[in-house]
N, C-alpha and C. Protein backbone atom coordinates (compact mmCIF):
# COMPACT_ATOMS: atom_id res chain seq x y z
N UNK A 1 12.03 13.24 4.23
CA UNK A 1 11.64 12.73 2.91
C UNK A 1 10.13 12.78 2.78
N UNK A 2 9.66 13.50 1.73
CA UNK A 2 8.25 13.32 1.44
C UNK A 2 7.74 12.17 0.96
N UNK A 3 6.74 12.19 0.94
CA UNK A 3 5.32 10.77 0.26
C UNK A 3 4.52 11.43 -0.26
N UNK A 4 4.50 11.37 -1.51
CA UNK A 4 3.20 11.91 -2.19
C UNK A 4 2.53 11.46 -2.99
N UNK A 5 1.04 11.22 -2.85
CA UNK A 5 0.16 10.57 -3.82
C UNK A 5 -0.29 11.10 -5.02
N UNK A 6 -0.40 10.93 -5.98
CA UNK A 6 -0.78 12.06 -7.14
C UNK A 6 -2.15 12.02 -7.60
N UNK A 7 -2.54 11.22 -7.59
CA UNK A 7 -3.91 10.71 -7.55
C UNK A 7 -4.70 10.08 -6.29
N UNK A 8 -5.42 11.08 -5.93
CA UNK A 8 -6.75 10.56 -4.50
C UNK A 8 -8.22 10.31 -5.09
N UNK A 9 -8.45 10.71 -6.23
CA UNK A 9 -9.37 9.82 -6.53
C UNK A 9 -10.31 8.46 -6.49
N UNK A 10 -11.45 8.09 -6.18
CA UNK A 10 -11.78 6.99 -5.82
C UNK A 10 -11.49 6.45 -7.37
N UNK A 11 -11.69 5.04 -7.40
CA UNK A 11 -12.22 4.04 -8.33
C UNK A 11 -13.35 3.11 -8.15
N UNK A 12 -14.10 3.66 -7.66
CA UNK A 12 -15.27 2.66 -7.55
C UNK A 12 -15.43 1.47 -8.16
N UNK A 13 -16.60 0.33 -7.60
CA UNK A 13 -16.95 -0.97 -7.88
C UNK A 13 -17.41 -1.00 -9.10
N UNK A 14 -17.92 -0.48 -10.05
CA UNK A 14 -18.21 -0.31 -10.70
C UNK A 14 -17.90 0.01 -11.79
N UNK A 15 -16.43 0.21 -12.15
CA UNK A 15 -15.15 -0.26 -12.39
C UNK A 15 -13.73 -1.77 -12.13
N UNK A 16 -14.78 -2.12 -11.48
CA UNK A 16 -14.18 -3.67 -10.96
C UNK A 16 -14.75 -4.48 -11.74
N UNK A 17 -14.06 -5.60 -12.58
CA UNK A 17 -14.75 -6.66 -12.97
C UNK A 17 -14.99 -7.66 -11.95
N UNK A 18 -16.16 -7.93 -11.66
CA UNK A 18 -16.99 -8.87 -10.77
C UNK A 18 -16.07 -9.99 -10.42
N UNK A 19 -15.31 -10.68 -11.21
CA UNK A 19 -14.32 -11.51 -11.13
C UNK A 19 -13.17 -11.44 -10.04
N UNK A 20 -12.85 -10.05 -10.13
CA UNK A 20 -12.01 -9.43 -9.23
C UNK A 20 -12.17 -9.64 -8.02
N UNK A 21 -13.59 -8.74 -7.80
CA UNK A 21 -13.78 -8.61 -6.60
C UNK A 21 -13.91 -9.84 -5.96
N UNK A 22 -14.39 -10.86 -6.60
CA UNK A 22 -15.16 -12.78 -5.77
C UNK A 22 -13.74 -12.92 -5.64
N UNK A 23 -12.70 -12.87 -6.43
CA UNK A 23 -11.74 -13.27 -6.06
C UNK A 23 -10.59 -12.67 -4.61
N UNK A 24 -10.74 -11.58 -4.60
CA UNK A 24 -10.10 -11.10 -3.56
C UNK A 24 -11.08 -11.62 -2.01
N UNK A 25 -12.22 -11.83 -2.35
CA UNK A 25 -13.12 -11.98 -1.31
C UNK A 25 -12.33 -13.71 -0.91
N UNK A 26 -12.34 -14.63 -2.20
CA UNK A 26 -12.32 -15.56 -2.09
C UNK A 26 -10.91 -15.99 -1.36
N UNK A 27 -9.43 -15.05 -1.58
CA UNK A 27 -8.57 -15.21 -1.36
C UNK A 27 -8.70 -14.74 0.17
N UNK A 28 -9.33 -14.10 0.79
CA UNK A 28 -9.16 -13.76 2.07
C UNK A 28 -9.51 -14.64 2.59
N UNK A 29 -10.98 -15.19 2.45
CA UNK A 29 -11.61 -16.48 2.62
C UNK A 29 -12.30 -16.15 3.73
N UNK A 30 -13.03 -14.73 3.69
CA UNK A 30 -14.09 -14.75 4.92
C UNK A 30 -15.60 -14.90 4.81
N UNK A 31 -16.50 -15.52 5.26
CA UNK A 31 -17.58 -15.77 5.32
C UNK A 31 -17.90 -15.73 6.26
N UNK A 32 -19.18 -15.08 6.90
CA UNK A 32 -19.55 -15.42 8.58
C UNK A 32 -18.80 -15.48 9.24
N UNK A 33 -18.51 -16.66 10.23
CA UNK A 33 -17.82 -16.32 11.48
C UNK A 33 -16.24 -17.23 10.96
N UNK A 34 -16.04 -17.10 10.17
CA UNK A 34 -14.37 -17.43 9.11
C UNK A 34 -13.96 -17.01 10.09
N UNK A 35 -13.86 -15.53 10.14
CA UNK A 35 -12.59 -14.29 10.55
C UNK A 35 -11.99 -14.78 11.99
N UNK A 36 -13.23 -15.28 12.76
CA UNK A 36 -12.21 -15.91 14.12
C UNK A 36 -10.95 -16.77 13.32
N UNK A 37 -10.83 -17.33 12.51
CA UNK A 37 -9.63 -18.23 11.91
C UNK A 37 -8.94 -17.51 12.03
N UNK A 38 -8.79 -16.38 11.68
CA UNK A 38 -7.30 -15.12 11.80
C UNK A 38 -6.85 -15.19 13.11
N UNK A 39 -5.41 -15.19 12.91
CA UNK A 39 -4.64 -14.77 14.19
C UNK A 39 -5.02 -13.10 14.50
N UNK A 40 -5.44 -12.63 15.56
CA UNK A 40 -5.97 -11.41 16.10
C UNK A 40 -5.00 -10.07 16.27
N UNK A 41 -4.96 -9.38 15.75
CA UNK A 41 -4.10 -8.20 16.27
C UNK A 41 -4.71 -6.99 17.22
N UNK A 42 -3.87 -5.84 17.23
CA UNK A 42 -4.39 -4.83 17.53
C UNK A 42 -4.36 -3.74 16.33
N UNK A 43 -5.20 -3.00 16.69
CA UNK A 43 -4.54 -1.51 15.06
C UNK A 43 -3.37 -1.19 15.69
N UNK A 44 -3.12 -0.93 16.60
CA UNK A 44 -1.83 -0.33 16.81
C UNK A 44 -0.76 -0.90 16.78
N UNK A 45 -1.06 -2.38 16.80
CA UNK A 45 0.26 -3.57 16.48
C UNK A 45 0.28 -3.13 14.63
N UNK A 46 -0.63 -3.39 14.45
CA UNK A 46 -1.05 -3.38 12.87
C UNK A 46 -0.71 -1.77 11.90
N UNK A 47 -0.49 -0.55 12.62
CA UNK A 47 -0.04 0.33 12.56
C UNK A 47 1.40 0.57 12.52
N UNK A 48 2.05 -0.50 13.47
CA UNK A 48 4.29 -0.22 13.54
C UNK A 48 4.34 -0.56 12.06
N UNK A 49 3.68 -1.67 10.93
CA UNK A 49 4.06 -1.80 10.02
C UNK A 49 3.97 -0.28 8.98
N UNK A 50 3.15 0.18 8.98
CA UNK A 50 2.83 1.50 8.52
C UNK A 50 4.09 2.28 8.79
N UNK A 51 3.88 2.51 10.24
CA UNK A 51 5.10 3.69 10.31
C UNK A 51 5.97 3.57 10.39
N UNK A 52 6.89 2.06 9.74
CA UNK A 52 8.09 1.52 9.84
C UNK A 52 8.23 2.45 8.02
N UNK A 53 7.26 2.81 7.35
CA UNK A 53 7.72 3.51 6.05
C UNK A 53 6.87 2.22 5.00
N UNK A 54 6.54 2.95 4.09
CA UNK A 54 6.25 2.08 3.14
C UNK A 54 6.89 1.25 2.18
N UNK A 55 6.80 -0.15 2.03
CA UNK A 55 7.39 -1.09 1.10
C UNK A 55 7.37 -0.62 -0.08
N UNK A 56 8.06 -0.44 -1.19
CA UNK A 56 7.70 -0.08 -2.34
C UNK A 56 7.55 -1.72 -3.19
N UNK A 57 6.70 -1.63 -4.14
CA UNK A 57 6.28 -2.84 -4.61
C UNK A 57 6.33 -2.79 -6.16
N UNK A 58 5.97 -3.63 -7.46
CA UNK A 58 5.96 -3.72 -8.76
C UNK A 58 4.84 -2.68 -9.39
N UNK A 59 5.29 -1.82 -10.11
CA UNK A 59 3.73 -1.12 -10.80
C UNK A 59 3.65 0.06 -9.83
N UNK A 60 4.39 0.82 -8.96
CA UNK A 60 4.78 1.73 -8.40
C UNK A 60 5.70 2.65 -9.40
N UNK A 61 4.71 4.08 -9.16
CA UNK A 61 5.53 4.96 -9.78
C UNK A 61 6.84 5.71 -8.80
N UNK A 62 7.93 6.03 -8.69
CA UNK A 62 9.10 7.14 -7.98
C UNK A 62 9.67 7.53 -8.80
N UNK A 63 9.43 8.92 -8.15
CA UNK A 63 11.00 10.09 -8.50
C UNK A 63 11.87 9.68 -7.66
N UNK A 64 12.99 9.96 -8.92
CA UNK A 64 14.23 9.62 -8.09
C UNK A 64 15.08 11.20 -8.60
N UNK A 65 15.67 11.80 -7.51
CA UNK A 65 16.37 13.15 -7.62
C UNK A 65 17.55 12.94 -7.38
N UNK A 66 18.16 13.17 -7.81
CA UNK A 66 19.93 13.53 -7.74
C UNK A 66 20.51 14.90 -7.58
N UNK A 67 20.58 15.40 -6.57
CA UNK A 67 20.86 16.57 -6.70
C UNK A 67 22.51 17.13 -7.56
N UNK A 68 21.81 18.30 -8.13
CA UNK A 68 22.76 18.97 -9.47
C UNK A 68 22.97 18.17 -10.34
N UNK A 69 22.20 16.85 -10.60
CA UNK A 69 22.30 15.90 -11.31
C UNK A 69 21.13 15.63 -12.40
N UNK A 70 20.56 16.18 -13.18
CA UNK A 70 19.37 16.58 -13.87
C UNK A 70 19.25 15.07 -15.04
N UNK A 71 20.24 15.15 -15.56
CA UNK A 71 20.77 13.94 -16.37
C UNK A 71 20.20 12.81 -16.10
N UNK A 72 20.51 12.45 -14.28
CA UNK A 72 20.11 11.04 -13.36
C UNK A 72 18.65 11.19 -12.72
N UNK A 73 17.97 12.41 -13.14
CA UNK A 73 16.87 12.70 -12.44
C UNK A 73 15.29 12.43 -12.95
N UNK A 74 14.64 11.34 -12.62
CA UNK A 74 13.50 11.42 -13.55
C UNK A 74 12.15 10.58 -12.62
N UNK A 75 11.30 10.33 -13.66
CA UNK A 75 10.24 9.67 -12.49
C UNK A 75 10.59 8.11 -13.71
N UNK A 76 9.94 6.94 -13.04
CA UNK A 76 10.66 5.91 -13.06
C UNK A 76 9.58 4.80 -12.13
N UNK A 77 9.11 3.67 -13.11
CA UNK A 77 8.14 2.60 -12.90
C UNK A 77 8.76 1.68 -12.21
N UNK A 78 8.37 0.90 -11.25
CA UNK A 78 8.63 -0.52 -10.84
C UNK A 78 8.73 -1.55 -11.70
N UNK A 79 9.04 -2.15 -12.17
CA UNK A 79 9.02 -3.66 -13.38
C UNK A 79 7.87 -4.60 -12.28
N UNK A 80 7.46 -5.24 -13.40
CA UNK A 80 6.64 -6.49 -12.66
C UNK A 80 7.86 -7.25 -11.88
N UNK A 81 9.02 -7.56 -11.94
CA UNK A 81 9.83 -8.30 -11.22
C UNK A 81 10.57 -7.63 -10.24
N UNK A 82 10.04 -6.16 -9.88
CA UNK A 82 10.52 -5.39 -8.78
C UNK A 82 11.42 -4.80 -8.90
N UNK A 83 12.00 -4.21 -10.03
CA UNK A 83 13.27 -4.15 -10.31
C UNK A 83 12.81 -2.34 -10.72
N UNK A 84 14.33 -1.79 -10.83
CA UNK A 84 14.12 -0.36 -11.26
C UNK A 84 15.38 -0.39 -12.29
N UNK A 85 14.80 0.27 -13.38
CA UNK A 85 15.92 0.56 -14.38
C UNK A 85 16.72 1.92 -14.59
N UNK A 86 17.79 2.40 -13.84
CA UNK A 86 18.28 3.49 -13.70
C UNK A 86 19.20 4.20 -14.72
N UNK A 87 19.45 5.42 -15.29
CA UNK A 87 20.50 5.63 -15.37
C UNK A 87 21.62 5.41 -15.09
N UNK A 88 23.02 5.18 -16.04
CA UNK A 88 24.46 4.89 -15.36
C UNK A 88 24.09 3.77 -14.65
N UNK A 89 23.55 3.38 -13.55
CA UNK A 89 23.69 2.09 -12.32
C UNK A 89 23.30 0.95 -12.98
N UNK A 90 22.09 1.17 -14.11
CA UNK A 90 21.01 0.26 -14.12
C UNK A 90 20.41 -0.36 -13.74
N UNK A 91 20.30 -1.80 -13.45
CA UNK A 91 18.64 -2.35 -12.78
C UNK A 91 18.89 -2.60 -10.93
N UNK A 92 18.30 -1.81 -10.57
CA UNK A 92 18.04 -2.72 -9.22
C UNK A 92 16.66 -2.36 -8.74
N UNK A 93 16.81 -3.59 -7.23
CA UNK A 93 15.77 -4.13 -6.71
C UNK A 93 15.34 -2.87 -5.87
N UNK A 94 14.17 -2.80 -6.34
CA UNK A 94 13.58 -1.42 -6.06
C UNK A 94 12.13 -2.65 -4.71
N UNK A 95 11.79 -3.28 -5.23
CA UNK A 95 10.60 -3.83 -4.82
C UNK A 95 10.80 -4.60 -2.79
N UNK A 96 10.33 -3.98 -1.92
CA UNK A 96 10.59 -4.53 -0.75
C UNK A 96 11.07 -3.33 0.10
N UNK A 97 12.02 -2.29 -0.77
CA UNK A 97 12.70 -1.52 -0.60
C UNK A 97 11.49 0.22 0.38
N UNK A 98 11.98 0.47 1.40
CA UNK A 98 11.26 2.30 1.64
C UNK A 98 12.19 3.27 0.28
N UNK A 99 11.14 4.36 0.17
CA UNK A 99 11.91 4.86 -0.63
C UNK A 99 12.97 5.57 0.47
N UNK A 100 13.21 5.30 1.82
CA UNK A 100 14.57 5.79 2.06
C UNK A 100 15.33 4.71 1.73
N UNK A 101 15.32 4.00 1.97
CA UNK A 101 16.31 2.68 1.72
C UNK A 101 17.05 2.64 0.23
N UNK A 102 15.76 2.26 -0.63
CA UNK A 102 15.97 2.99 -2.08
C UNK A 102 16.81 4.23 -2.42
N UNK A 103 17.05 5.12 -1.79
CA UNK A 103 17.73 6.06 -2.06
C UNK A 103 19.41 6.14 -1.75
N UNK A 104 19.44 5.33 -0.49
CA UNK A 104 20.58 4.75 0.19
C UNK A 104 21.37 3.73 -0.68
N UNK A 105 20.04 3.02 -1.41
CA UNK A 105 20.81 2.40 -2.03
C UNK A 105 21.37 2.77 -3.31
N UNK A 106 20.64 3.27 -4.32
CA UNK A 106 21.00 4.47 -5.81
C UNK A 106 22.31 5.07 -5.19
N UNK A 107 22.37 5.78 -4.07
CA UNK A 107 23.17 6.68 -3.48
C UNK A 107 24.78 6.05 -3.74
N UNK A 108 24.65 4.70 -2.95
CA UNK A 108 25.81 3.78 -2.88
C UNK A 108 26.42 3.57 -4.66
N UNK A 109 25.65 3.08 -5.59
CA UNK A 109 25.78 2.66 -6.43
C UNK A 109 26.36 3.62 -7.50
N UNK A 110 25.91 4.96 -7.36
CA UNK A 110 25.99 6.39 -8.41
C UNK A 110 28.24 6.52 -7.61
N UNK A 111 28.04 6.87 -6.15
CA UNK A 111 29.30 6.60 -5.48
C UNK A 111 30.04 5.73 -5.93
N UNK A 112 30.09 4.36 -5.56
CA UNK A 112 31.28 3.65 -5.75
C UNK A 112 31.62 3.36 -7.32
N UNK A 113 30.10 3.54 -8.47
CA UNK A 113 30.77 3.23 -9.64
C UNK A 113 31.29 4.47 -10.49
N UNK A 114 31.65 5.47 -9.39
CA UNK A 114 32.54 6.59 -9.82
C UNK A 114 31.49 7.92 -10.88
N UNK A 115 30.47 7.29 -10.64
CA UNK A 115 29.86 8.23 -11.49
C UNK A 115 28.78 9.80 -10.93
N UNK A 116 29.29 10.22 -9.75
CA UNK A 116 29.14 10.94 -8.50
C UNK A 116 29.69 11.06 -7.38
N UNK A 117 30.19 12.24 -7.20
CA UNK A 117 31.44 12.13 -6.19
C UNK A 117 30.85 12.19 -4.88
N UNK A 118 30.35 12.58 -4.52
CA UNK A 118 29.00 12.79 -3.39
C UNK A 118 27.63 13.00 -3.66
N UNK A 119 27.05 11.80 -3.99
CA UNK A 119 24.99 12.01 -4.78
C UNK A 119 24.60 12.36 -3.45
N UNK A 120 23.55 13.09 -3.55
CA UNK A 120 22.74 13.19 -2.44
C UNK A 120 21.22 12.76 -3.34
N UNK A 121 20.75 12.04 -2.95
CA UNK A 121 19.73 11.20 -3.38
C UNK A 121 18.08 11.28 -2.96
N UNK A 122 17.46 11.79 -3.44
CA UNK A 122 15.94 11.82 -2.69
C UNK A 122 14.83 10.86 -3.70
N UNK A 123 14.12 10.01 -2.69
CA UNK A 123 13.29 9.35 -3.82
C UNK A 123 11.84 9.49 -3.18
N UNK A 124 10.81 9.73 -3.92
CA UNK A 124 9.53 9.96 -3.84
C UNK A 124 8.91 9.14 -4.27
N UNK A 125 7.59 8.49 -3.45
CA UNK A 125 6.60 7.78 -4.55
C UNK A 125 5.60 8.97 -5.02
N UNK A 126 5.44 8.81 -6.08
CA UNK A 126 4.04 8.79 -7.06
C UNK A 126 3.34 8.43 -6.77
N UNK A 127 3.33 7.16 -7.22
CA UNK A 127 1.98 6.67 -7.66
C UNK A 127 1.87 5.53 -6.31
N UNK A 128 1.35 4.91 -5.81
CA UNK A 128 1.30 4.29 -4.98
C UNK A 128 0.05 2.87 -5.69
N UNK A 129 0.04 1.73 -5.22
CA UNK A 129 -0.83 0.70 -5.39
C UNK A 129 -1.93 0.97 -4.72
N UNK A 130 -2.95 0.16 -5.33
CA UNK A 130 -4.55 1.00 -4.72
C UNK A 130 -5.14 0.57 -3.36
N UNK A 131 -5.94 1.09 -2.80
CA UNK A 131 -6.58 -0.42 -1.47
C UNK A 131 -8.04 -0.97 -2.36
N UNK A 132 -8.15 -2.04 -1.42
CA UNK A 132 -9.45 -2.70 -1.72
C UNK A 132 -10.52 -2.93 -0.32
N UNK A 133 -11.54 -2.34 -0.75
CA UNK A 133 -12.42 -2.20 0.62
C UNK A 133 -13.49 -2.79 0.08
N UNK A 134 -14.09 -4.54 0.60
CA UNK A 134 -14.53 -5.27 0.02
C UNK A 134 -15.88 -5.47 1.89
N UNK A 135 -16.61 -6.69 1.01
CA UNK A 135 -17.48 -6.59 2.07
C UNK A 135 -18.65 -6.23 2.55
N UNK A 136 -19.05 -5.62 3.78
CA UNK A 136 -20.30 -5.43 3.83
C UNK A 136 -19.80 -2.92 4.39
N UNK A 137 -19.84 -2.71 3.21
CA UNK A 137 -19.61 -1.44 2.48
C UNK A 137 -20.63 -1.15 1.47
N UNK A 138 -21.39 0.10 0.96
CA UNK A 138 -21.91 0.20 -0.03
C UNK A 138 -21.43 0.25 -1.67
N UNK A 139 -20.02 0.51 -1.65
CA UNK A 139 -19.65 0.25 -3.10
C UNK A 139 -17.96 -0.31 -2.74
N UNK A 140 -18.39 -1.96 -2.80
CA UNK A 140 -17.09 -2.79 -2.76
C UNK A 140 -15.93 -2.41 -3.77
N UNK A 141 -14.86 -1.85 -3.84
CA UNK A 141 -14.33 -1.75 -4.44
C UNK A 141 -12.76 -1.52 -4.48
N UNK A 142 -11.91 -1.27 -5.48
CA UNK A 142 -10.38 -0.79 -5.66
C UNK A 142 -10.76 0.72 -5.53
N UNK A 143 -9.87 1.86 -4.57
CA UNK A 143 -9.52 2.59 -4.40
C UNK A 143 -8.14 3.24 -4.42
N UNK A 144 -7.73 4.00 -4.76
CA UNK A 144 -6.70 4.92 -4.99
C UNK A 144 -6.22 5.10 -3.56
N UNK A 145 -4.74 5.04 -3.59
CA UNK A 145 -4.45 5.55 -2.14
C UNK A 145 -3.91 6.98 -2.07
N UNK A 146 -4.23 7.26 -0.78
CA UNK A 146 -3.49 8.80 -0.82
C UNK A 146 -2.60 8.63 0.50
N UNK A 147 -2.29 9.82 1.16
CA UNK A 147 -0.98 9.62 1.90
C UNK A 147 -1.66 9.62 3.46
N UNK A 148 -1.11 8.75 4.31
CA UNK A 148 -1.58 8.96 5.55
C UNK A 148 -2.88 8.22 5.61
N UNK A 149 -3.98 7.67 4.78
CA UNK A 149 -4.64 7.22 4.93
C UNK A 149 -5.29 6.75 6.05
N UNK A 150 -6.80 6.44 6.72
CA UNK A 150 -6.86 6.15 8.21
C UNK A 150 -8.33 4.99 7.31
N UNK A 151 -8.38 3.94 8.30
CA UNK A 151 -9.60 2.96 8.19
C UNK A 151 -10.78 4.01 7.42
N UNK A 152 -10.91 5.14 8.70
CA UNK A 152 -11.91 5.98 8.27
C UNK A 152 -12.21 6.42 7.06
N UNK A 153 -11.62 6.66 6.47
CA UNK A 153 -11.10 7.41 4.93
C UNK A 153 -11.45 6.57 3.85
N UNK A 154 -10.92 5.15 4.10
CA UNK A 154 -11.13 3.88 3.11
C UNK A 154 -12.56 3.87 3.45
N UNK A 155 -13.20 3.41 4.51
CA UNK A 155 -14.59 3.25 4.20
C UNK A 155 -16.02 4.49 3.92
N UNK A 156 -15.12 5.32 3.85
CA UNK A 156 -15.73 6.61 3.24
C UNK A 156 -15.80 6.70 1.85
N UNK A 157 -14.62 6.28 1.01
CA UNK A 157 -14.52 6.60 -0.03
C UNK A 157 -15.69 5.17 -0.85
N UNK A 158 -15.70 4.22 -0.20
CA UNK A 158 -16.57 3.01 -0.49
C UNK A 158 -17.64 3.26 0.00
N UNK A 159 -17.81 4.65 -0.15
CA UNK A 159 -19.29 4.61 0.66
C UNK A 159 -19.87 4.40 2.01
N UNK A 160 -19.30 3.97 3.05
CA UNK A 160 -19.67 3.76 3.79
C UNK A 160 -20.26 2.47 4.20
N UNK A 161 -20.43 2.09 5.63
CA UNK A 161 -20.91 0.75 5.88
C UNK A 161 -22.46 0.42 5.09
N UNK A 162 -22.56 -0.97 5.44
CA UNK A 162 -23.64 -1.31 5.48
C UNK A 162 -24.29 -1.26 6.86
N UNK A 163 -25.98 -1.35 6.78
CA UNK A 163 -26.77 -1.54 8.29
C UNK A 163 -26.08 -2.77 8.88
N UNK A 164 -25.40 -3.71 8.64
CA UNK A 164 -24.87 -5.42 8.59
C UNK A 164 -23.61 -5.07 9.09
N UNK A 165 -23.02 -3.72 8.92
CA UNK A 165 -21.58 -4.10 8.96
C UNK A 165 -21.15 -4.33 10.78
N UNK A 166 -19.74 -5.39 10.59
CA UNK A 166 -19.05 -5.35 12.57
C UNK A 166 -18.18 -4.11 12.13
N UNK A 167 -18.44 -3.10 12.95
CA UNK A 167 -17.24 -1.90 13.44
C UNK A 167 -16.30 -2.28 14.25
N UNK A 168 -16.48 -3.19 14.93
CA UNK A 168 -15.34 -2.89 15.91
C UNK A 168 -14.05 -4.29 15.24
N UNK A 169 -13.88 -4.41 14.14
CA UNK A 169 -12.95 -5.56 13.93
C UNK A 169 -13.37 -5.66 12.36
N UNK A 170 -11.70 -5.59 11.53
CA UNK A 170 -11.77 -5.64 10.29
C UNK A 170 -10.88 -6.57 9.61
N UNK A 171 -11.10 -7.45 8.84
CA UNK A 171 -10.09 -8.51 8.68
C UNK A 171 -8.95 -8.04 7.41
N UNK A 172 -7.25 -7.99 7.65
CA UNK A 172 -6.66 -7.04 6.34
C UNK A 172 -5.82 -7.79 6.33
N UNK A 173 -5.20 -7.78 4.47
CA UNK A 173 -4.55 -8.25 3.91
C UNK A 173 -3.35 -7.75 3.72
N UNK A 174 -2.44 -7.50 4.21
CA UNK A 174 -1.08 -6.34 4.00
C UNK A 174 -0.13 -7.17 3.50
N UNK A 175 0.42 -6.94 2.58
CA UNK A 175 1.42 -7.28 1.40
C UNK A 175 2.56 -7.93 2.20
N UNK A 176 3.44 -7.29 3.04
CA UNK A 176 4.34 -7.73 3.90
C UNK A 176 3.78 -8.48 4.91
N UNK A 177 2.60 -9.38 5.13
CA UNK A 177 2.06 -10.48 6.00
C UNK A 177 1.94 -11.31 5.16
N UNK A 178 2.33 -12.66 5.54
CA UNK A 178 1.70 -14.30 5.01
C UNK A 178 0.43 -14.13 5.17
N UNK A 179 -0.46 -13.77 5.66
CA UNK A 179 -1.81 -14.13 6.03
C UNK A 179 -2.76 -12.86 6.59
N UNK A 180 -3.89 -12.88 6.02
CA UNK A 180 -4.89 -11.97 6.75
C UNK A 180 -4.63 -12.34 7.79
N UNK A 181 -5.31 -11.11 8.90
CA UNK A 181 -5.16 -11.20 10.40
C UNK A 181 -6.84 -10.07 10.38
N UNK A 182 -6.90 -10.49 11.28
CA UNK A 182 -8.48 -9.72 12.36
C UNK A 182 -7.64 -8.26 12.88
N UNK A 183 -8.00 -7.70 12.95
CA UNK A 183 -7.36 -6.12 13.09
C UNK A 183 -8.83 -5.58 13.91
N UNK A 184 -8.36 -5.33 15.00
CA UNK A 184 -9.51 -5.38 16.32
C UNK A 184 -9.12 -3.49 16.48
N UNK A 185 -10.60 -2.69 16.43
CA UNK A 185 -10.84 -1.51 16.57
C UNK A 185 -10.90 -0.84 17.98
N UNK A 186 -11.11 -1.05 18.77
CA UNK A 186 -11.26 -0.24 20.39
C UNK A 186 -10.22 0.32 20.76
N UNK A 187 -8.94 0.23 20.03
CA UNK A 187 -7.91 1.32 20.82
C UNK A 187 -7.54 1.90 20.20
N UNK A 188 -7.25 2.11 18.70
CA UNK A 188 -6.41 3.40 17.50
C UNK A 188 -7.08 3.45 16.48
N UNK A 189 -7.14 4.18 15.91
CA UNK A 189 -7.73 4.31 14.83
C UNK A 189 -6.52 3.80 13.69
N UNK A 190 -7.04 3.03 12.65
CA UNK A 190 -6.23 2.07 11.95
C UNK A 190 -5.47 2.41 10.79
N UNK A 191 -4.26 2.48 10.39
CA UNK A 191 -3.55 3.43 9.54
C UNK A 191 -3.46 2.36 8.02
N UNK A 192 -4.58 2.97 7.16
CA UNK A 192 -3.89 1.74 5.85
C UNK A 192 -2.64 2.61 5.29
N UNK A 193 -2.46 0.92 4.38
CA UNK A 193 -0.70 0.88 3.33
C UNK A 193 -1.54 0.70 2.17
N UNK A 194 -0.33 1.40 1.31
CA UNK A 194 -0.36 1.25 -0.13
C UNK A 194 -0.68 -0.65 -0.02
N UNK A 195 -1.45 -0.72 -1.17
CA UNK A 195 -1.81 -2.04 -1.63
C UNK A 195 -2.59 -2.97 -0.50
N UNK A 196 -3.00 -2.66 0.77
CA UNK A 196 -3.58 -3.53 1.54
C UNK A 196 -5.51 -3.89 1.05
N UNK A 197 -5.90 -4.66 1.66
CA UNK A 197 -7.34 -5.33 1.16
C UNK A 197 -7.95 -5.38 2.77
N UNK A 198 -9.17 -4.44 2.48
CA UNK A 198 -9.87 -4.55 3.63
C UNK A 198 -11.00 -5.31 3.53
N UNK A 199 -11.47 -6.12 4.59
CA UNK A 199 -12.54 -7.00 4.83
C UNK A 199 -13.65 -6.22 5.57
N UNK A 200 -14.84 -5.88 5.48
CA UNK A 200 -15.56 -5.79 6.47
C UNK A 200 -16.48 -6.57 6.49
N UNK A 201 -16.66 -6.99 7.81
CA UNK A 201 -17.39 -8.57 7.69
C UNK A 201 -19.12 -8.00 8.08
N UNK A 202 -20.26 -9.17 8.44
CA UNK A 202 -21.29 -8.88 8.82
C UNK A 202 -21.81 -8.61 10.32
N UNK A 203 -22.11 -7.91 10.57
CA UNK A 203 -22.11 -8.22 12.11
C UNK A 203 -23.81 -9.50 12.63
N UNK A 204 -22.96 -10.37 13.40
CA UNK A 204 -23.98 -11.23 13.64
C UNK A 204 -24.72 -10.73 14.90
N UNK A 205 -24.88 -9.55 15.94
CA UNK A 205 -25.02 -9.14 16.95
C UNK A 205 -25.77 -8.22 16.76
């Protein structure tokens, strides 16, 4: 199954209402030496979530394909309440869901309510939710995600560090966690998700 981003484009800070950004800062709640408050990971602990497949979430674009099925075949928004509005099946919970799972599930539904005798089902994201690379970066901002993404990439597209910034430890917000966590750099290089919020803090050293 593919993943494809349609847009890699940055969105720069500068495009952020100021509001935004204090607020995401504020919701992480790092200042100075805050970030010890986080429970500590590794990237590579912090990575199984990644390659367990991506969550699909609200405000997410997917194709959904039906093969020989043109009728059932279209591209198709997330609802703010996570929900997907289908052909024939109609609404389900698209939100939480990989788009394999998602497909497994359309699959089931097109099947048993008789309206496909065997679907074979493929679902793609589009559009994906953006990251946020906030902090001590030269242009704090919402970014566009693309596929495969690496730490590296996000703080490239923000420009790059500041002289201030800590490299070796980044504090992130990932949608499927209760809580920021410290995401500690010395062993993998760090794989972002659709919709995660990166911290880079100051280095006091």
């Amino acid at each position: 199954m593919a993943i494809h981003a349609k847009n890699t484009s940055a969105r720069p800070a500068a495009r952020i209402r100021p509001a935004l950004v204090l607020g995401l800062i504020s919701a992480i709640g790092l200042s100075g030496c805050a970030s010890s408050n986080y429970g500590s990971v590794s990237a590579m602990s912090a990575n199984n979530a990644v390659e367990r497949g991506y969550a699909l979430a609200a405000g997410e674009t997917v194709k959904v394909g039906v093969f020989n099925e043109p009728s059932l075949t279209g591209e198709f928004v997330i609802g703010p309440d996570g929900k997907l509005a289908l052909p024939l099946i109609g609404v389900v919970d698209a939100a939480g869901q990989t788009p394999s799972s998602l497909g497994t599930i359309i699959s089931t539904r097109l099947s048993e309510g008789g309206y496909v005798l065997d679907p074979k089902v493929n679902v793609e994201t589009l559009a994906f939710r953006p990251v946020y690379v906030l902090g001590e970066v030269q242009k704090p901002g919402e970014y566009s995600y693309s596929t495969d993404m690496t730490l590296f990439q996000a703080i490239a597209k923000a420009g790059g560090y500041t002289p201030r910034a800590a490299k070796n430890y980044v504090v992130l917000q990932r949608s499927s966690w209760d809580a920021p966590k410290r995401v500690e750099l010395e062993e993998s290089v760090l794989q972002i998700g659709p919709g995660d919020t990166i911290m880079v803090a100051e280095s006091f050293f």
